[in-house]
Every structure is written in structure tokens, then in C-alpha cells.
C-alpha atoms as a PDB file:
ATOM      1  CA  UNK A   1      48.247  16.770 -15.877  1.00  0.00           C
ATOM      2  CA  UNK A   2      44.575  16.577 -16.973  1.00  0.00           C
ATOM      3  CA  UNK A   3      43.579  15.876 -20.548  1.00  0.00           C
ATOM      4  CA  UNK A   4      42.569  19.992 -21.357  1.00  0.00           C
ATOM      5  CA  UNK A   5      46.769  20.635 -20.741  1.00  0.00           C
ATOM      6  CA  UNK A   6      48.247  17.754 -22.421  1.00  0.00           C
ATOM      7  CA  UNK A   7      45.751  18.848 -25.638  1.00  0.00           C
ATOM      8  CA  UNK A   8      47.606  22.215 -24.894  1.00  0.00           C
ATOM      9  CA  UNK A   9      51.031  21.247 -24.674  1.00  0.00           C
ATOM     10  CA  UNK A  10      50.927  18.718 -27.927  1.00  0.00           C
ATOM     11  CA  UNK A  11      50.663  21.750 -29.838  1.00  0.00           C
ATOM     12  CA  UNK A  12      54.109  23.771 -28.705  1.00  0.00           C
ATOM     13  CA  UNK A  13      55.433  20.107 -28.966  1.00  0.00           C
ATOM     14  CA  UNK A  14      54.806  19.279 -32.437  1.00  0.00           C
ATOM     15  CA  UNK A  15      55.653  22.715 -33.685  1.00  0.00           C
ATOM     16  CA  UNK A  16      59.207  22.139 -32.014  1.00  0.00           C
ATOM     17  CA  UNK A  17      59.325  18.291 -34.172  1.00  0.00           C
ATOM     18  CA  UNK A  18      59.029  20.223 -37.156  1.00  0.00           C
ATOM     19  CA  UNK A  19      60.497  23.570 -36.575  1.00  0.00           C
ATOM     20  CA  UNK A  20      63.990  23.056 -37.724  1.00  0.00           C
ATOM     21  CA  UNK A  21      65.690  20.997 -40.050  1.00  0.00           C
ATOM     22  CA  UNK A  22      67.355  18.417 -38.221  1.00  0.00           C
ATOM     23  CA  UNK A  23      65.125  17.548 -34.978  1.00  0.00           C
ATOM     24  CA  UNK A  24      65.352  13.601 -35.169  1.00  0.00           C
ATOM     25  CA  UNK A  25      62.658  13.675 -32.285  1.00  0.00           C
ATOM     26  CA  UNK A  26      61.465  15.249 -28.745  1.00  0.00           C
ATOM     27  CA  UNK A  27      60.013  15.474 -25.203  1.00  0.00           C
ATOM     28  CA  UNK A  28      58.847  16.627 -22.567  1.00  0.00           C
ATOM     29  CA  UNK A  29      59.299  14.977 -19.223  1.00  0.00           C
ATOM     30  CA  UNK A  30      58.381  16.129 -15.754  1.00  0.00           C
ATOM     31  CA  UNK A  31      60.914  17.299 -13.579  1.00  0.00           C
ATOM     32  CA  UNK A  32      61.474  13.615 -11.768  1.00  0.00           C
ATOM     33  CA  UNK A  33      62.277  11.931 -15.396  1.00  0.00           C
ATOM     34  CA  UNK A  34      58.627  10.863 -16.176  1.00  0.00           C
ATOM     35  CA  UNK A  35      57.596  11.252 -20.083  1.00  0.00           C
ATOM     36  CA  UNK A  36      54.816  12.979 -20.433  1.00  0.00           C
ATOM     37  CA  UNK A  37      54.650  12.765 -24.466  1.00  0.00           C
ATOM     38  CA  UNK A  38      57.000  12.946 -26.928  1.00  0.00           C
ATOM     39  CA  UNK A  39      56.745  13.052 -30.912  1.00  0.00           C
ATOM     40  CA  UNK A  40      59.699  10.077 -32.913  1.00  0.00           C
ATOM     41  CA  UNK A  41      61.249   8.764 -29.722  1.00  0.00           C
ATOM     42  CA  UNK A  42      59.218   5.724 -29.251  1.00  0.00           C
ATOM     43  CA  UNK A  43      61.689   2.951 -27.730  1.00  0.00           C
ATOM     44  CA  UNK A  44      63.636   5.785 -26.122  1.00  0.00           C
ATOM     45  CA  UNK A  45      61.243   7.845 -24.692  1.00  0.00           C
ATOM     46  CA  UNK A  46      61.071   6.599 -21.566  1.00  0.00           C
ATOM     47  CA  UNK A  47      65.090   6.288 -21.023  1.00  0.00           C
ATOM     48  CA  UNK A  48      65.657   9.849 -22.064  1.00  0.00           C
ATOM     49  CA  UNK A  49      62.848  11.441 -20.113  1.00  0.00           C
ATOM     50  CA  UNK A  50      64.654  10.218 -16.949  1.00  0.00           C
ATOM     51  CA  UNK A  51      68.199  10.384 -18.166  1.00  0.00           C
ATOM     52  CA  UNK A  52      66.951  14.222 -19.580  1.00  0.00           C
ATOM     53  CA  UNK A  53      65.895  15.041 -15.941  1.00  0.00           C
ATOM     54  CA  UNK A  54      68.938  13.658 -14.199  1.00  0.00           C
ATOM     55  CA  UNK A  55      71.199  15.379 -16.581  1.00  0.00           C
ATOM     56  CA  UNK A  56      69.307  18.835 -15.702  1.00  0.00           C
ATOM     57  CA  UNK A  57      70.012  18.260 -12.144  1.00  0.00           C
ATOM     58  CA  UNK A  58      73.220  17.468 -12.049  1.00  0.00           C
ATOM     59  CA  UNK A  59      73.809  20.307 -14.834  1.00  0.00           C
ATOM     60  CA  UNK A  60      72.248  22.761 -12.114  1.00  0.00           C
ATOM     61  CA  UNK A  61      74.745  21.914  -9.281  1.00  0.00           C
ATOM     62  CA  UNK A  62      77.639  22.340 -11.728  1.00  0.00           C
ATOM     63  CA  UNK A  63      76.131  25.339 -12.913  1.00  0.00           C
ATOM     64  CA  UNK A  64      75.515  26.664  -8.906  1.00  0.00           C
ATOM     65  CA  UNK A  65      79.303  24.895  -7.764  1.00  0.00           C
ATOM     66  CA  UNK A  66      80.583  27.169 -11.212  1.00  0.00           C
ATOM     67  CA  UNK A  67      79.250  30.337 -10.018  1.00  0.00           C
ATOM     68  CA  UNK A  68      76.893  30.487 -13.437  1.00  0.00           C
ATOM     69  CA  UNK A  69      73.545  31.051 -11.757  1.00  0.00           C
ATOM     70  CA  UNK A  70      70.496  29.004 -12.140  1.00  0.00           C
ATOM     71  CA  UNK A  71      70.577  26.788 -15.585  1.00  0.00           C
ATOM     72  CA  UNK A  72      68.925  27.264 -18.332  1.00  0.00           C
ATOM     73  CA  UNK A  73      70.025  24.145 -20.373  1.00  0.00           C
ATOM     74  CA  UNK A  74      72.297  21.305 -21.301  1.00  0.00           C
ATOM     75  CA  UNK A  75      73.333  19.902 -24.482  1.00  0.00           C
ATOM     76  CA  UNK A  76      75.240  16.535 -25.653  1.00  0.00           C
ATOM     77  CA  UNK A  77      76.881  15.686 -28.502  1.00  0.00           C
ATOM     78  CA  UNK A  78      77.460  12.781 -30.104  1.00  0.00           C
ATOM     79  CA  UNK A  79      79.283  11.635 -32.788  1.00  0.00           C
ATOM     80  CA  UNK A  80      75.988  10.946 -34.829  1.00  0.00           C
ATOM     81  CA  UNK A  81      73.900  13.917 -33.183  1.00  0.00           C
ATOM     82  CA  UNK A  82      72.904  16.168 -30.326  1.00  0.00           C
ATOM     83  CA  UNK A  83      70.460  15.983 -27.533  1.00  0.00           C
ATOM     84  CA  UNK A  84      69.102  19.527 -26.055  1.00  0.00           C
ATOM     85  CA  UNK A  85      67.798  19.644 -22.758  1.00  0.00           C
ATOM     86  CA  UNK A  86      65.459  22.557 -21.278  1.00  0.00           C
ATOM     87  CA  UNK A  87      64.910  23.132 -17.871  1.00  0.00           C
ATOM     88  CA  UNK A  88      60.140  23.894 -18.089  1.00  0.00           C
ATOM     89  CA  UNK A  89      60.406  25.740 -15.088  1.00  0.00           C
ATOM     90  CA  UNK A  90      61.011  24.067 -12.294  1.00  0.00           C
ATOM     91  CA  UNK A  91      58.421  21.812 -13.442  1.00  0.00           C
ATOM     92  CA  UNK A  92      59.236  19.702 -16.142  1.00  0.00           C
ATOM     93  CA  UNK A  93      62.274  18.905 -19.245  1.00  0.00           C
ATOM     94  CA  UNK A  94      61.973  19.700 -22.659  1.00  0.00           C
ATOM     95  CA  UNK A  95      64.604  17.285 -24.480  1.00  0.00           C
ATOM     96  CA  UNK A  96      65.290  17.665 -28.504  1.00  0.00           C
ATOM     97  CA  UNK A  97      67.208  14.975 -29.996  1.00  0.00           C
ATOM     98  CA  UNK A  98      68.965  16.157 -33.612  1.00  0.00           C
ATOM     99  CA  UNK A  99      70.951  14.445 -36.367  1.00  0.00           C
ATOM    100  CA  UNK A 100      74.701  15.088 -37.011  1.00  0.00           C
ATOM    101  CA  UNK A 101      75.136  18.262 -39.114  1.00  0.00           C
ATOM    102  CA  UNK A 102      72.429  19.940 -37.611  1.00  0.00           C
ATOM    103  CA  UNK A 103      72.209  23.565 -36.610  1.00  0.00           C
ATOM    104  CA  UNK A 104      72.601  23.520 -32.737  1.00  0.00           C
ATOM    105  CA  UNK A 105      71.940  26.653 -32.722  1.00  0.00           C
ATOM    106  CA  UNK A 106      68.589  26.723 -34.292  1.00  0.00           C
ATOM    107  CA  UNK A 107      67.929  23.390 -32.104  1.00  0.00           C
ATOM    108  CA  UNK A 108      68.417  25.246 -29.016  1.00  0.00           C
ATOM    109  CA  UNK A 109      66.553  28.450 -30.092  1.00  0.00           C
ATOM    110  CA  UNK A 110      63.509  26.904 -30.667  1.00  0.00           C
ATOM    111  CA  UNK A 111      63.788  24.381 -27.664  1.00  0.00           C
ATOM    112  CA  UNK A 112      63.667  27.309 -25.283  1.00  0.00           C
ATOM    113  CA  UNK A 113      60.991  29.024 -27.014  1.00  0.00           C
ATOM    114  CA  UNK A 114      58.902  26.321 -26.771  1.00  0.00           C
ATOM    115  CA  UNK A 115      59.639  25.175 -23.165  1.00  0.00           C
ATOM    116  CA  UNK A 116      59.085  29.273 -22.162  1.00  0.00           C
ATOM    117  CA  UNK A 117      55.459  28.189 -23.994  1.00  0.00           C
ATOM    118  CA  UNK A 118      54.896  25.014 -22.482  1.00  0.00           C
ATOM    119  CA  UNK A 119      55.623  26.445 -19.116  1.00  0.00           C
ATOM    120  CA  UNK A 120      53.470  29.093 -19.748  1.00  0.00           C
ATOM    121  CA  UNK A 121      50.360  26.189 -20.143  1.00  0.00           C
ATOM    122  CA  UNK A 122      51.303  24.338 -17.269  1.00  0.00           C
ATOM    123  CA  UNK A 123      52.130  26.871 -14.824  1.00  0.00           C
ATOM    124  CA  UNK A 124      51.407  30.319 -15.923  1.00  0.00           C
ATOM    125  CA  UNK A 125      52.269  31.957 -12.649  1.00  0.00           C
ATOM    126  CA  UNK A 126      55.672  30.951 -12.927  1.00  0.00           C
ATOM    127  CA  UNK A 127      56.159  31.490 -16.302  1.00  0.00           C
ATOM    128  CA  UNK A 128      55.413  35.149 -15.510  1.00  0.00           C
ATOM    129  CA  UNK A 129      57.690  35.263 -12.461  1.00  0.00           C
ATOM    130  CA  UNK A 130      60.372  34.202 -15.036  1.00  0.00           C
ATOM    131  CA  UNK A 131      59.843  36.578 -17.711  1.00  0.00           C
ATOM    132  CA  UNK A 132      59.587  39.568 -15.048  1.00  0.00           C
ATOM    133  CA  UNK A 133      63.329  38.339 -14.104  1.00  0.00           C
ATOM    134  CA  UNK A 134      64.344  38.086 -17.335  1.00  0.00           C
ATOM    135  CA  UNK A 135      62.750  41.574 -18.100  1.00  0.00           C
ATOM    136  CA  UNK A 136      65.059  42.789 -14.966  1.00  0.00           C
ATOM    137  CA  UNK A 137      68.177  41.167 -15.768  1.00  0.00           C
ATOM    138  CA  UNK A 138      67.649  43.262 -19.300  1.00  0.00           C
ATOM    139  CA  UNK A 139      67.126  46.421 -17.526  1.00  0.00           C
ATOM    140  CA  UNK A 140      70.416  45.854 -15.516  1.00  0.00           C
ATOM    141  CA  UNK A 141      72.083  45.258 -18.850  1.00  0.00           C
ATOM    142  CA  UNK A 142      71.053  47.894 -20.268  1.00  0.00           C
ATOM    143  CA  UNK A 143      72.042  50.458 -17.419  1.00  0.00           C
ATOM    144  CA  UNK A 144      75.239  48.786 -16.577  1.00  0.00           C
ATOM    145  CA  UNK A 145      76.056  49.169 -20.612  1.00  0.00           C
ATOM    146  CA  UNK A 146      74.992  52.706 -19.998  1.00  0.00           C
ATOM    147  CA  UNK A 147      77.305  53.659 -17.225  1.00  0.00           C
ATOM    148  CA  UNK A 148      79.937  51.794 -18.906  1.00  0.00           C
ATOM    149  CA  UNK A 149      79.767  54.229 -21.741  1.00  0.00           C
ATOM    150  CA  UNK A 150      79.626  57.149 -20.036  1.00  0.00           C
ATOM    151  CA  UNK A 151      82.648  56.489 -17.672  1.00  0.00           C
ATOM    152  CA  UNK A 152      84.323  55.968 -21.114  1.00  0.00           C
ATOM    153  CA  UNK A 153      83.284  59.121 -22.520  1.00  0.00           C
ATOM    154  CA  UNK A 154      84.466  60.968 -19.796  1.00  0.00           C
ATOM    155  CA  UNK A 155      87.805  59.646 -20.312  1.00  0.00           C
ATOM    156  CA  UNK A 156      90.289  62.301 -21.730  1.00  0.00           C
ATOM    157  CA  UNK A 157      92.372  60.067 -23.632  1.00  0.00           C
ATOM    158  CA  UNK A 158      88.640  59.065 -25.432  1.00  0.00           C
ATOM    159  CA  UNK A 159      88.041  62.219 -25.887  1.00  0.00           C
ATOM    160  CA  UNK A 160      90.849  62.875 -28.781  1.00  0.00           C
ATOM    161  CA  UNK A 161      90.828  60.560 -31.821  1.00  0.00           C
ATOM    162  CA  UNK A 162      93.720  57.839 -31.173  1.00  0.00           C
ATOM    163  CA  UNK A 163      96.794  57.368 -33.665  1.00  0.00           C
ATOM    164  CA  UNK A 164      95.025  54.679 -34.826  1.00  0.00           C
ATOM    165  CA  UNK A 165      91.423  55.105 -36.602  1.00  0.00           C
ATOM    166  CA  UNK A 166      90.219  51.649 -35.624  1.00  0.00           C
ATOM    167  CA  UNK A 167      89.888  51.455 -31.629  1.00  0.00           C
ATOM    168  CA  UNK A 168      86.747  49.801 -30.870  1.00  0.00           C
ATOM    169  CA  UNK A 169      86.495  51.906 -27.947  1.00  0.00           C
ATOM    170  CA  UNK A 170      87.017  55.095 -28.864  1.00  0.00           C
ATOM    171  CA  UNK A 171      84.452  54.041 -31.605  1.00  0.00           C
ATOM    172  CA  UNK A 172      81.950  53.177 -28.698  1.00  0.00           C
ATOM    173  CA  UNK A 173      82.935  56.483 -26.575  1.00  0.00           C
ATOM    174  CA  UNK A 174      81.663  58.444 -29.783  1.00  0.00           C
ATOM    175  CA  UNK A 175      78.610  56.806 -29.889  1.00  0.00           C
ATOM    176  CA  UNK A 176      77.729  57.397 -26.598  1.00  0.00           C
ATOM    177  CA  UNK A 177      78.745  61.001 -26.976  1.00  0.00           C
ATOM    178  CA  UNK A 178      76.722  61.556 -30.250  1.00  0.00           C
ATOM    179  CA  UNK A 179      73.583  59.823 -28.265  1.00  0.00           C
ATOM    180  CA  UNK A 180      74.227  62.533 -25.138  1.00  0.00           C
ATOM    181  CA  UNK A 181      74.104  65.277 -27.637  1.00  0.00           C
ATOM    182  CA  UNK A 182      71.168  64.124 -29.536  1.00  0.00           C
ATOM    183  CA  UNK A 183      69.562  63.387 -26.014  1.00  0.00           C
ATOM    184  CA  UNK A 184      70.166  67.189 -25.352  1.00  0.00           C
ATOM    185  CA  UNK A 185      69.137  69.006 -28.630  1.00  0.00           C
ATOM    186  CA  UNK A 186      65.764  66.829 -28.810  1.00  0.00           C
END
């Protein structure tokens, strides 16, 4: 990577150190387990940037073997802390190392939105390619969700309010309804 991009990519990378409560330290790595930079790691960078890597690829034949598509992530933990690791692409490994007590969740959020950044500086032609897919998978959703509702609104015994007030999809095959009808009057 030339000087411009790694200028680039220290941004997304320090905004990720200091994002979230509980980030001990992270970074990025190419996809072969090089480190490229990193922000707290110092002694360990270069260990985790290849274990980081290998622990990607093996995650994405257990992921393929699993039937779970192409993967996104991994994360460890420890009994003193996590480690988060983001596939950049095909291209490189975002790793976030957090203390015990952390929230994962919040780890992992902003770990993806940062490698979906980073990816975006080193190879924006992919990054786009991603997002389209992404954009497509939503659509899917969204339709799928659609029919779903409307073969359950069609359903006679949806169509009278069950003995008991609290079915969650009866509840759903009303929505839907009430959307149809305000579809139709607008």
C-alpha cells in the first residue's frame, strides 16, 4: 500500500481504538497475516495479524462446510477479553482486541463499520460490489417478508380473531391487512 492509503486508513483505524469503551487495542492485517498498522498492540501485533488471518480462513471453510455462506467475522473469548476479527474484503483483517466486561456487541458493530470503510479506501470497487449484494439480499428480505404476510392473511383461520388475544401471528396477519387497505384507499 502506498503512503496516500495508509494516511487514509489510520483514520477509520483510530476512530475504531477509541470508539467504544472497552477496545484494549486493534489492526488491520492483509489477507496473508501481514500487519499493516495497528494502534496498542505493540509486542502482539505481529502474532495476531497472522493468527487474525488464519483464523478468518479457517472460519470461512467452517462457515462454507456449515452451509452459512461467505463469513463475515469471527470472535474469541477469553477469560480476560475478546478478540473480533473482520474479514476487509477479500483483501485484508480488521482484528479488535477488548477487555473482559466489554460490550461485544458494540465491539463488533463498530469493527464492521470500520472494515466496510477501510475497504472502501483500499479497494473501492469491491467495496461497492459488496454493498450492491448487501442492498439485494435486503430487497429479498423484504419481499420474502412480504409474501410471507400475505399467504398469512389469506389464511381463514387469520382471518377471525383467535380465543386467545395474544397470537403473534394473527397480530402480524392484521398488520399486513391494515397496510393492504391503506395501500388501496391512498
Amino acid at each position: 500500500m502506498d503512503q496516500q492509503t495508509l494516511r487514509q486508513i489510520e483514520i477509520p483505524l483510530e476512530e475504531l481504538a477509541t470508539s467504544t469503551r472497552g477496545i484494549r487495542g486493534c489492526l488491520l492485517a492483509t489477507a496473508d497475516g501481514v500487519a499493516v498498522m495497528h494502534r496498542n498492540l505493540n509486542d502482539q501485533a505481529e502474532a495476531l495479524a497472522a493468527l487474525s488471518a488464519s483464523s478468518l480462513g479457517i472460519g470461512r471453510r467452517v462457515a462454507e462446510v456449515g452451509g452459512c455462506g461467505a463469513l463475515q467475522e469471527v470472535c474469541f473469548k477469553g477469560f480476560e477479553g475478546w478478540v473480533s476479527v473482520v474479514a476487509v474484503g477479500n483483501r485484508a483483517v480488521l482484528a479488535s482486541v477488548a477487555y473482559e466486561g466489554c460490550s461485544i456487541g458494540m465491539v463488533m458493530y463498530y469493527s464492521r463499520k470500520y472494515a466496510d470503510e477501510i475497504l472502501g479506501i483500499i479497494d473501492p470497487e469491491q467495496a461497492r460490489a459488496l454493498e450492491e449484494r448487501e442492498d439485494l439480499r435486503d430487497e429479498e428480505d423484504q419481499v420474502s417478508m412480504r409474501s410471507a404476510l400475505q399467504a398469512l392473511a389469506s389464511l381463514d383461520e387469520y382471518n377471525t380473531p383467535p380465543a386467545d388475544d395474544d397470537d403473534p401471528l394473527y397480530r402480524e396477519a392484521e398488520k399486513y391487512r391494515s397496510m393492504q387497505e391503506t395501500v388501496r384507499e391512498g
